[in-house]
C-alpha atoms as a PDB file:
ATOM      1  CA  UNK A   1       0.000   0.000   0.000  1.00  0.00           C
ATOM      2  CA  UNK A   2       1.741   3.118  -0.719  1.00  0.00           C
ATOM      3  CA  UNK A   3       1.907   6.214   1.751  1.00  0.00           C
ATOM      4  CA  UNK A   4      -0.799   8.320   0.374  1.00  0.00           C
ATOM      5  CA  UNK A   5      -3.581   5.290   0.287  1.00  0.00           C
ATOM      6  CA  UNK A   6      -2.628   4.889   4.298  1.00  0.00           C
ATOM      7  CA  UNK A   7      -2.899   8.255   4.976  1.00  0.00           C
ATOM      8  CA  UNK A   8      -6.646   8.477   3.331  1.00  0.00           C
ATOM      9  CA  UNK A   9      -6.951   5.354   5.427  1.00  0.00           C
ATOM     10  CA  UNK A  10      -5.939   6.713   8.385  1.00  0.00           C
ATOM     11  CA  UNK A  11      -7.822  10.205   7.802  1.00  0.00           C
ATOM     12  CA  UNK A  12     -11.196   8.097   7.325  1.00  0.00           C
ATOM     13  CA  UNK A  13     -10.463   6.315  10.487  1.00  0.00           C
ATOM     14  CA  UNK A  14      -9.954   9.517  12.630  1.00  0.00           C
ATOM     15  CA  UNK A  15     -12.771  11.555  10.994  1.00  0.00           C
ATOM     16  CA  UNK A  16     -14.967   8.938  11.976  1.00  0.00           C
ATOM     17  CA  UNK A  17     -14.106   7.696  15.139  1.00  0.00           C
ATOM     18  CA  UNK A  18     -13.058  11.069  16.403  1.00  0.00           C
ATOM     19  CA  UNK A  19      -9.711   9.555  17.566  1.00  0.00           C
ATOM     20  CA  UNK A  20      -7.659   5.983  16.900  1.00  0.00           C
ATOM     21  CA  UNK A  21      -4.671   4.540  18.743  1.00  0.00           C
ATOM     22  CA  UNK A  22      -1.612   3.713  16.952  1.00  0.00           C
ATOM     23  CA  UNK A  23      -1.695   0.144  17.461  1.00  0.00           C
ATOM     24  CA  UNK A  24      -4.928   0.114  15.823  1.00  0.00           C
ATOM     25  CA  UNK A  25      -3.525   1.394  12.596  1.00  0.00           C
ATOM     26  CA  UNK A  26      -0.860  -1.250  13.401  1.00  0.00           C
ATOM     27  CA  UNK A  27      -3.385  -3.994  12.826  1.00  0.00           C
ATOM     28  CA  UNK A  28      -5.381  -2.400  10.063  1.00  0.00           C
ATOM     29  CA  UNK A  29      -2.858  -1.172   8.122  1.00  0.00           C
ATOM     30  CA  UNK A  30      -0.898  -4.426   8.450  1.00  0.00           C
ATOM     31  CA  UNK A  31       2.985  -1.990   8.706  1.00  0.00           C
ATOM     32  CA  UNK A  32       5.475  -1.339  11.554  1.00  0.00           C
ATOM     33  CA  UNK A  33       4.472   1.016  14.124  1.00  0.00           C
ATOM     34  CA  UNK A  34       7.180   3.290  13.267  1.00  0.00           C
ATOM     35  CA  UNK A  35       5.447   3.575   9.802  1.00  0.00           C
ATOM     36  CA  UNK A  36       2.256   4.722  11.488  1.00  0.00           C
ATOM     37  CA  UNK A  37       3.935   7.192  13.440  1.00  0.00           C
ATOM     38  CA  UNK A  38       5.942   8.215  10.579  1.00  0.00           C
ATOM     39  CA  UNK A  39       2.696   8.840   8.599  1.00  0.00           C
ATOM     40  CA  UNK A  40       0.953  10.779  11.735  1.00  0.00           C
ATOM     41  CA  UNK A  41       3.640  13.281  11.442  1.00  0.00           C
ATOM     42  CA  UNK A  42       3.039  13.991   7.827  1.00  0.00           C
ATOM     43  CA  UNK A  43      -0.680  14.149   8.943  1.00  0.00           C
ATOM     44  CA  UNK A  44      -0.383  16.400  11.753  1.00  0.00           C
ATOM     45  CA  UNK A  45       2.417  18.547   9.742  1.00  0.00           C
ATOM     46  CA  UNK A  46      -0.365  19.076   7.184  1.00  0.00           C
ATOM     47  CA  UNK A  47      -2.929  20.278   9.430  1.00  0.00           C
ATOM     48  CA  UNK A  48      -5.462  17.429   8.953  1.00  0.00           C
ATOM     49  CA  UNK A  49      -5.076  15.545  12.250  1.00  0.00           C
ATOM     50  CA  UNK A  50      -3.788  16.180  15.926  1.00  0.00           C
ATOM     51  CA  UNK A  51      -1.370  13.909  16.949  1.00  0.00           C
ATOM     52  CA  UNK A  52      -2.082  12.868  21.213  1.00  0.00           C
ATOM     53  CA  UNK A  53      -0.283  10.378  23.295  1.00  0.00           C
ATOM     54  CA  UNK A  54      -0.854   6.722  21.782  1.00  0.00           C
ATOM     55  CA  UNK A  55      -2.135   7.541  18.762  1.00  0.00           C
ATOM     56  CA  UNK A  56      -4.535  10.914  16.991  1.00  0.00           C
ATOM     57  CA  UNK A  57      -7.537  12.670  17.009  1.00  0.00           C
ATOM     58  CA  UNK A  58      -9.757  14.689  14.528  1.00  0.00           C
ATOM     59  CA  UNK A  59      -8.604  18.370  14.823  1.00  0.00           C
ATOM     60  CA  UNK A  60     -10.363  20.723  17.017  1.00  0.00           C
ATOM     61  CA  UNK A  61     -10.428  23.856  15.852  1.00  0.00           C
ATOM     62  CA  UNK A  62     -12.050  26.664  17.469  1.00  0.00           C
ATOM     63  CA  UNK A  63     -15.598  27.058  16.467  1.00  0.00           C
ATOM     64  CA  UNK A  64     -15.031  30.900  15.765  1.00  0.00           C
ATOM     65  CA  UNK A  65     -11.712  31.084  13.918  1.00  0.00           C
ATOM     66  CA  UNK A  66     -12.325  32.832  10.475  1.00  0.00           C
ATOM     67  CA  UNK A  67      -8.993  32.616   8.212  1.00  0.00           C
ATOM     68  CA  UNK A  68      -8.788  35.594   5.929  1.00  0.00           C
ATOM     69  CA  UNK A  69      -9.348  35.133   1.899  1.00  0.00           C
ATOM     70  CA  UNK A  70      -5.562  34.683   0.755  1.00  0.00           C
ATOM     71  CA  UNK A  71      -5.066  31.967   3.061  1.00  0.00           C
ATOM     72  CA  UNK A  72      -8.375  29.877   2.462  1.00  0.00           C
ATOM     73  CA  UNK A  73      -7.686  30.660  -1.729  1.00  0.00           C
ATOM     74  CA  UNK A  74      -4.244  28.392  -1.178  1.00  0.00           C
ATOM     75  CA  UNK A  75      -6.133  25.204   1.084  1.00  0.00           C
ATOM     76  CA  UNK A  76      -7.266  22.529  -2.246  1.00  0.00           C
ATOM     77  CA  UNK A  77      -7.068  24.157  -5.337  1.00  0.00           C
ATOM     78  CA  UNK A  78      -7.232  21.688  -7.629  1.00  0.00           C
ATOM     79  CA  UNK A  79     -10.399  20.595  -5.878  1.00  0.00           C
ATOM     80  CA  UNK A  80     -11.914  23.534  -5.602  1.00  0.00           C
ATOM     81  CA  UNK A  81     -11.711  24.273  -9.158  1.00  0.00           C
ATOM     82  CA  UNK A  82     -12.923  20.350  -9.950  1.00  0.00           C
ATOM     83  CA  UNK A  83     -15.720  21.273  -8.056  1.00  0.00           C
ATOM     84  CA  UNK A  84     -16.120  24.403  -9.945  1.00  0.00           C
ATOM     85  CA  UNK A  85     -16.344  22.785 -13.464  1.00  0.00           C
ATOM     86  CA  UNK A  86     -19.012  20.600 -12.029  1.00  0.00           C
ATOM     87  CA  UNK A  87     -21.264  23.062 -10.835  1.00  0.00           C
ATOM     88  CA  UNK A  88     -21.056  25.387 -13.521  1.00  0.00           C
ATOM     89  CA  UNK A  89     -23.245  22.411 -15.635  1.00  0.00           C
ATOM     90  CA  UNK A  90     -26.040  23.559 -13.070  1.00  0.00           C
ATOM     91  CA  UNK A  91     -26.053  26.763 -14.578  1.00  0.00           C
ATOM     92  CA  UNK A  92     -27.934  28.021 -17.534  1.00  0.00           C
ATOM     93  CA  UNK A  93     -28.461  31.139 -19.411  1.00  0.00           C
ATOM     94  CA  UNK A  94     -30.998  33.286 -18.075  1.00  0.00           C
ATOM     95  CA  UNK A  95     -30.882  32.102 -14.996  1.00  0.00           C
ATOM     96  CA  UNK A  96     -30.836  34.173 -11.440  1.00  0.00           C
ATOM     97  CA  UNK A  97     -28.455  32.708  -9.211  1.00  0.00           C
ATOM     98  CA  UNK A  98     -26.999  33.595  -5.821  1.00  0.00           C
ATOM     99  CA  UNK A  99     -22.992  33.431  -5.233  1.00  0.00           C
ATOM    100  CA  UNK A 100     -21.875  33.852  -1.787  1.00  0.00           C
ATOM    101  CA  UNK A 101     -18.643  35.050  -0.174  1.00  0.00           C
ATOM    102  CA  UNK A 102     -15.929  32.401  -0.404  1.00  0.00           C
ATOM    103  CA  UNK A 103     -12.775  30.395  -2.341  1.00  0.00           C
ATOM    104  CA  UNK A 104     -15.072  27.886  -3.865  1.00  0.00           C
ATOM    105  CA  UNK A 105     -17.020  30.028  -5.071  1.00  0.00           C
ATOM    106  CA  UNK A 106     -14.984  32.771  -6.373  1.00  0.00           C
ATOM    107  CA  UNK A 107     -13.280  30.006  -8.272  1.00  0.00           C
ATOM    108  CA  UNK A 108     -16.507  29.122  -9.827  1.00  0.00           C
ATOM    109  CA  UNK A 109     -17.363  32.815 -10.777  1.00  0.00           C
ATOM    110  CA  UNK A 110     -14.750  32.804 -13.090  1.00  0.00           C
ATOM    111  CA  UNK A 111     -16.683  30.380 -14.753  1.00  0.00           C
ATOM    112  CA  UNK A 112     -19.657  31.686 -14.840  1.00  0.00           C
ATOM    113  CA  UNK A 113     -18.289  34.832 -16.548  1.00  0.00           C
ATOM    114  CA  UNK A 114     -18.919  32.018 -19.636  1.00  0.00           C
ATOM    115  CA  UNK A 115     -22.652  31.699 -19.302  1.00  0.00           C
ATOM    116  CA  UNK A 116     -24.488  34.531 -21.252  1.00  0.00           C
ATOM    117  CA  UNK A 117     -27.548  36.568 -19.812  1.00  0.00           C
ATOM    118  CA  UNK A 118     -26.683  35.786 -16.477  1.00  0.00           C
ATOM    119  CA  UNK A 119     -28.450  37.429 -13.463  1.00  0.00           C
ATOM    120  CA  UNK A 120     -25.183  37.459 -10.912  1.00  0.00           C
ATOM    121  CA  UNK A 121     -26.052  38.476  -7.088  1.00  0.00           C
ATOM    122  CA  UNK A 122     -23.211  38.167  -4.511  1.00  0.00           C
ATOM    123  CA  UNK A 123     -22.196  39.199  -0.964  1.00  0.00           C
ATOM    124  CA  UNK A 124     -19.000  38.948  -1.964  1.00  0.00           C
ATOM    125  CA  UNK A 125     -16.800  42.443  -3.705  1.00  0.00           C
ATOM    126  CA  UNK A 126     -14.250  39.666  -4.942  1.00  0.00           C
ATOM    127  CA  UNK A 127     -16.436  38.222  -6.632  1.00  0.00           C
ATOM    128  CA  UNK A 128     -18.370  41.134  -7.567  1.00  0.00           C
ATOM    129  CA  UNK A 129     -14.662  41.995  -9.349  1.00  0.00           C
ATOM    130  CA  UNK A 130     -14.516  38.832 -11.439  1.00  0.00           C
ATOM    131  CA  UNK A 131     -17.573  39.832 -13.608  1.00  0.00           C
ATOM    132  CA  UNK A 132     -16.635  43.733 -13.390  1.00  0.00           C
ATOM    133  CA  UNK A 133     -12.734  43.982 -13.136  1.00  0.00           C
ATOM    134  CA  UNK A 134     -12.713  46.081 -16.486  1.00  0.00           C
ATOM    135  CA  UNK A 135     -13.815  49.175 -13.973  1.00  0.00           C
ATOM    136  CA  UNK A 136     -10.415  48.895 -11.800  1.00  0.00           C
ATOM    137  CA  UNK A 137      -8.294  47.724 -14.474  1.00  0.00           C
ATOM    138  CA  UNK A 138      -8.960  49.895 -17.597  1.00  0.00           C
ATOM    139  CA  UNK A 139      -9.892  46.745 -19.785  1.00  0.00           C
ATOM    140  CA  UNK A 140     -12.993  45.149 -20.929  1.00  0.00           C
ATOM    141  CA  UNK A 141     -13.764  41.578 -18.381  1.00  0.00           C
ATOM    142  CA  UNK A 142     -13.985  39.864 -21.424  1.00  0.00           C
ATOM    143  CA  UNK A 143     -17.288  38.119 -20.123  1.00  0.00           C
ATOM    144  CA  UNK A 144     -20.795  36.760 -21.615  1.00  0.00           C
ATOM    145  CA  UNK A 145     -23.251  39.172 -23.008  1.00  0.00           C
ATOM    146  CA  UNK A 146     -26.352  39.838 -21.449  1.00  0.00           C
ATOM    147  CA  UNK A 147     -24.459  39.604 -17.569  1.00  0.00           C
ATOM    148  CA  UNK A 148     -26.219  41.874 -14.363  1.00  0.00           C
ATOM    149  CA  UNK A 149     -24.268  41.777 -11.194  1.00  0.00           C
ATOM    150  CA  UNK A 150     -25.768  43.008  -8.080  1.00  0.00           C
ATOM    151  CA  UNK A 151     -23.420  43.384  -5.444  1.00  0.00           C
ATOM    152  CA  UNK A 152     -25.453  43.426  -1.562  1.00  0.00           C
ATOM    153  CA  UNK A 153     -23.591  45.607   0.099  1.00  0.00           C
ATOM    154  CA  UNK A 154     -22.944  45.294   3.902  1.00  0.00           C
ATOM    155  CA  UNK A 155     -20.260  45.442   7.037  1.00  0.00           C
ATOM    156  CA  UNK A 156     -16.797  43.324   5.143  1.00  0.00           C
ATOM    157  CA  UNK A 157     -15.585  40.131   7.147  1.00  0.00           C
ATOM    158  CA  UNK A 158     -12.316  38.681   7.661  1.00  0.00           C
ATOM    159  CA  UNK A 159     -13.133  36.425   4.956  1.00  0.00           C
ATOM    160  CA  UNK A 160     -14.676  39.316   2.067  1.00  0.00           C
ATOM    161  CA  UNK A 161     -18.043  38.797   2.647  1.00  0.00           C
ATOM    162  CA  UNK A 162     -20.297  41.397   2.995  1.00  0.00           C
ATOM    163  CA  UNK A 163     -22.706  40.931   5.923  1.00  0.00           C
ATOM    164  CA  UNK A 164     -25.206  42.505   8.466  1.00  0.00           C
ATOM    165  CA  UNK A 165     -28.461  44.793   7.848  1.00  0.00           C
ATOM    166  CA  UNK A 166     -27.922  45.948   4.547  1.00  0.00           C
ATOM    167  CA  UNK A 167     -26.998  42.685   3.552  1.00  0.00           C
ATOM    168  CA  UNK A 168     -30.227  40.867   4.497  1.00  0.00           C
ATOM    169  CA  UNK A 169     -32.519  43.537   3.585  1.00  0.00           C
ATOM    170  CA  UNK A 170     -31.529  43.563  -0.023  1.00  0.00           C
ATOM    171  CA  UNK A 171     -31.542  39.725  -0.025  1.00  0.00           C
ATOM    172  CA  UNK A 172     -34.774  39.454   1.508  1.00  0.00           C
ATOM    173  CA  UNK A 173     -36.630  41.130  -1.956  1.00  0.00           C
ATOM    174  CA  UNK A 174     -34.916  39.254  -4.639  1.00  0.00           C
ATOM    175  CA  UNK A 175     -36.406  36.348  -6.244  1.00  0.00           C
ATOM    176  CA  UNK A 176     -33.570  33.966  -7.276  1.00  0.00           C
ATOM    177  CA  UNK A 177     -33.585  30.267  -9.381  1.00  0.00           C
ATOM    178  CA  UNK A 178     -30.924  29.306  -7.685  1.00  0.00           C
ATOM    179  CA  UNK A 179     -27.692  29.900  -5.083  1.00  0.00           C
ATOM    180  CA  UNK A 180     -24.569  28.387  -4.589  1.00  0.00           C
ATOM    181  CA  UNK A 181     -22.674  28.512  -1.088  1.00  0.00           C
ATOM    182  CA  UNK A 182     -19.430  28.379   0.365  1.00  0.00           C
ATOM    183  CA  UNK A 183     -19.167  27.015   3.509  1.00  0.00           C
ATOM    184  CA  UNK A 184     -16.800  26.462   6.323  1.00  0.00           C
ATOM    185  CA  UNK A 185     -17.469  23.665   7.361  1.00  0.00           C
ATOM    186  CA  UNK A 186     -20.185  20.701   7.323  1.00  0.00           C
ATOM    187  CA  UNK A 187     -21.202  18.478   9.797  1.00  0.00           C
ATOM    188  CA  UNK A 188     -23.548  15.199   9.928  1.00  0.00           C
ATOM    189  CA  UNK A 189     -24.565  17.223  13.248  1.00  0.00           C
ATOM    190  CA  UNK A 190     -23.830  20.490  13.195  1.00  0.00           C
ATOM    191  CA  UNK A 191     -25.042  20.912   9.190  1.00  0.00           C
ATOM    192  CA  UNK A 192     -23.201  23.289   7.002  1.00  0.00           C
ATOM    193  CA  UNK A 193     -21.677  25.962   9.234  1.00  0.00           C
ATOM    194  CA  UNK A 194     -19.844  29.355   8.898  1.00  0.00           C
ATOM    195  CA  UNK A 195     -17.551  30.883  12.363  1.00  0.00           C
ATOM    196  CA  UNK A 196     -19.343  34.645  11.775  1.00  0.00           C
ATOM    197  CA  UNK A 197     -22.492  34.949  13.268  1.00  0.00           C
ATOM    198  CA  UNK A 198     -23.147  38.050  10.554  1.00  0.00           C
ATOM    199  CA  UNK A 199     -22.545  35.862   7.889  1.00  0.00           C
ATOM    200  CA  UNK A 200     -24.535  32.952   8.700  1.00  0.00           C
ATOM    201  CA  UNK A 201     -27.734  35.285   8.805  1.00  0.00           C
ATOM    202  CA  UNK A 202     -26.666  36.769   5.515  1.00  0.00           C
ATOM    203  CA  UNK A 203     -26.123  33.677   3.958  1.00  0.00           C
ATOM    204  CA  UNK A 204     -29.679  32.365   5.544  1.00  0.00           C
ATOM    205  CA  UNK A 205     -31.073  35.287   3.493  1.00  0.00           C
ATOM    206  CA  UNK A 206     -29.508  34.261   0.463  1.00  0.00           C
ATOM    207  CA  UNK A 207     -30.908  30.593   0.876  1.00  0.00           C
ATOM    208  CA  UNK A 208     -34.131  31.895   1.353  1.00  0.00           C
ATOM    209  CA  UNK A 209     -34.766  33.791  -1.353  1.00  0.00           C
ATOM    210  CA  UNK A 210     -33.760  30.767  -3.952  1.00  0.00           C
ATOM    211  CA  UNK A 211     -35.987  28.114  -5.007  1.00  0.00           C
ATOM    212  CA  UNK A 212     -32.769  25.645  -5.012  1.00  0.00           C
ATOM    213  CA  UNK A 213     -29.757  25.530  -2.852  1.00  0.00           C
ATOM    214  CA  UNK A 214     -26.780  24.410  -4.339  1.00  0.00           C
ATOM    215  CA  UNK A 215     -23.676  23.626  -1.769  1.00  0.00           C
ATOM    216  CA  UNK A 216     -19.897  23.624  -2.986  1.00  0.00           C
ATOM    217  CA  UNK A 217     -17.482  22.188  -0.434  1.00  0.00           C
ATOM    218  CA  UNK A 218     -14.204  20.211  -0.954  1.00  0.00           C
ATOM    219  CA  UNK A 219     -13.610  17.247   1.239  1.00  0.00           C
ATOM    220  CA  UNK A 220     -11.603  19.159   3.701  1.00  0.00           C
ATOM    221  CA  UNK A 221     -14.388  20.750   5.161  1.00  0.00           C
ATOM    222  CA  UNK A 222     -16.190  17.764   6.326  1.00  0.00           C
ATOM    223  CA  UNK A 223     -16.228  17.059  10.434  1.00  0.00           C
ATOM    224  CA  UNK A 224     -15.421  20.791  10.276  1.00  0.00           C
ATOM    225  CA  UNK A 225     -17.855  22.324  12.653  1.00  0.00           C
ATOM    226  CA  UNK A 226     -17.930  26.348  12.998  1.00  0.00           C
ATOM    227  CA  UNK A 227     -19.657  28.674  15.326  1.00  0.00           C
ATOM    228  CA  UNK A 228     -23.303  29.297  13.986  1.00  0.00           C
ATOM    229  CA  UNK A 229     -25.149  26.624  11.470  1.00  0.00           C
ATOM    230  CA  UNK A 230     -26.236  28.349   8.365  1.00  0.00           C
ATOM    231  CA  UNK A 231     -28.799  25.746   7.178  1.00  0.00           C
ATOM    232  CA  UNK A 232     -28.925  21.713   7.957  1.00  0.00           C
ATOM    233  CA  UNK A 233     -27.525  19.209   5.490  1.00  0.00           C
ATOM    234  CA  UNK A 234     -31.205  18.557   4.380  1.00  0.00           C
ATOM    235  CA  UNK A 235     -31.562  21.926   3.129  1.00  0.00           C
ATOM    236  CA  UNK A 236     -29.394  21.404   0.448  1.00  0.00           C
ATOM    237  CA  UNK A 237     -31.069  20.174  -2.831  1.00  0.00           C
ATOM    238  CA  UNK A 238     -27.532  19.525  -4.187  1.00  0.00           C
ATOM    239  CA  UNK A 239     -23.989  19.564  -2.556  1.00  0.00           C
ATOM    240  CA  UNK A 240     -20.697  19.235  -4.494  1.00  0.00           C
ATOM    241  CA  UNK A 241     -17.971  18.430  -3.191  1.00  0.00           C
ATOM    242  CA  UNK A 242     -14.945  15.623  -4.707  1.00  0.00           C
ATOM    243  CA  UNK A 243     -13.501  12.572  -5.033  1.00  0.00           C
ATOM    244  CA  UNK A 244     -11.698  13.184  -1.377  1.00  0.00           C
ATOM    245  CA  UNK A 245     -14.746  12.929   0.361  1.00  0.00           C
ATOM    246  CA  UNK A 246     -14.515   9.553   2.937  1.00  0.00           C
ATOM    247  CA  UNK A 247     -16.820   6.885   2.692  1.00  0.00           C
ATOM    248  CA  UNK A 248     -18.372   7.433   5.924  1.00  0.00           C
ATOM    249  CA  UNK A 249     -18.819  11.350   4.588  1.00  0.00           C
ATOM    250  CA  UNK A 250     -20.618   9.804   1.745  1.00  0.00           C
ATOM    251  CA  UNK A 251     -23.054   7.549   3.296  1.00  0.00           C
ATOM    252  CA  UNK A 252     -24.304  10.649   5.538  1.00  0.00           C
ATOM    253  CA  UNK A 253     -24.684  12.832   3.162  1.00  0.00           C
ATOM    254  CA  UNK A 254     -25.961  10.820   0.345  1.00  0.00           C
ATOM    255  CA  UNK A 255     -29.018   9.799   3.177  1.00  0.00           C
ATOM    256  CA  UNK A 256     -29.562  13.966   3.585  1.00  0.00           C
ATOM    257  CA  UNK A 257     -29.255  16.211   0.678  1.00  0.00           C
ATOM    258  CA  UNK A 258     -30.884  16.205  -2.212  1.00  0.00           C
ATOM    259  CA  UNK A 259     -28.135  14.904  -4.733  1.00  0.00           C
ATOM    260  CA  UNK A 260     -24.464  14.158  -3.851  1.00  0.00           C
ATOM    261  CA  UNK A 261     -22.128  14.884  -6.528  1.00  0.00           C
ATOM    262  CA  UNK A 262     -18.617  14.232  -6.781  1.00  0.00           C
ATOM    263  CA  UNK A 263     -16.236  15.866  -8.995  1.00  0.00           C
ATOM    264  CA  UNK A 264     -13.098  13.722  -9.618  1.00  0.00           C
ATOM    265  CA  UNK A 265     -10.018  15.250  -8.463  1.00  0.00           C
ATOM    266  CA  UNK A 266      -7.432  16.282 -10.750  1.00  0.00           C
ATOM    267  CA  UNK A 267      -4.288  13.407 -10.564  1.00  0.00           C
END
């Protein structure tokens, strides 16, 4: 077995049983102990796991920590943008859709720039700024025809959203086919979640006023559980998400949203 097909093991294993003990990796992944620890540190190194006495457990990050937009953009690119090209088929022209504030979503925006008479409304100035660039940068977005962007306005978060008031009350009038969101995390519990309190009621606005809910989240943000629950996994007609996602991630949410697709990862 080579290192990265025990690592996903050993991920899948953590994520969900909340912890495992080295010398239960011993005897599933049939290797030396020292190759267990060995791949724990590359685990823990990465981020994805905390390393305890005896063995690891699923991180624990604090419910409220909000990482600003550069440093989310660099977490899973090439599945972010796999997810992207997979969502994007949702999308036809004429359509009203919702984008909210986030990486996977900005990435998908710039695809969406391809599909003509397009009724764009965002939270989010970045992504506001892939459909009307041309205004900071002198040149023409090179975008469909037929494109109207409606930017919310609202207080800016950490992350580039705009939330709050003025967010919600321009939300709470528009009449949208559909709206894809970003989220921080999701959880078979805690359902798809988001560590600004702001945000989460802006983003509830945004839900509301579409007829379908469309969720785009790499694997990464599964047993991820942030301060205030936007919506529950059921509320989701369709999630995306890739070819990372664990099997026990899979089974839950193919048993609560609507559709579970997964776009295959780039090799």
């Amino acid at each position: 077995m080579l290192a990265r097909q025990r690592q996903d093991l050993i991920l899948e294993e953590v994520r969900t049983r909340g912890a495992v003990k080295v010398s239960e990796l011993v005897e599933l992944l049939d290797v030396s102990d020292m190759t267990v620890r060995r791949d724990l540190d590359v685990l823990s190194d990465k981020g994805l796991l905390d390393k305890v006495h005896g063995g690891a457990a699923a991180r624990q990050d604090r419910s409220v920590d909000e990482p600003g937009f550069e440093v989310k953009s660099m977490r899973a690119l090439s599945e972010k943008e796999s997810i992207a090209r997979s969502a994007v088929t949702l999308v036809h022209p004429g359509m009203a859709v919702g984008v909210s504030a986030g990486t996977t979503t900005w990435t998908l925006a710039h695809l969406l720039r391809d599909v003509p008479a397009l009724t764009i409304v965002t939270n989010s100035m970045r992504i506001a700024d892939v459909f009307l660039g041309w205004q900071s940068q002198g040149q023409a977005p090179g975008r469909a025809p037929g494109q109207t962007v409606v930017l919310t306005g609202g207080i800016r978060t950490p992350s580039d959203a705009l939330v709050g008031p003025v967010a919600v009350h321009a939300l709470r009038s528009l009449h949208l086919d559909a709206v894809f969101l970003g989220v921080h995390g999701m959880d078979e519990a805690g359902g798809f979640t988001t560590p600004n309190l702001m945000e989460s009621e802006t983003n509830r606005a945004l839900v509301d006023a579409a007829r379908q809910l469309i969720v785009v989240a790499d694997h990464t943000k599964w047993g991820v559980v942030g301060l205030s629950t936007i919506v529950g996994l059921e509320a989701a007609q369709v999630l995306v998400s890739d070819s990372g996602l664990p099997q026990a991630a899979r089974d839950v949410l193919s048993s609560r949203v609507g559709r579970l697709i997964l776009a295959e990862n780039a090799a």
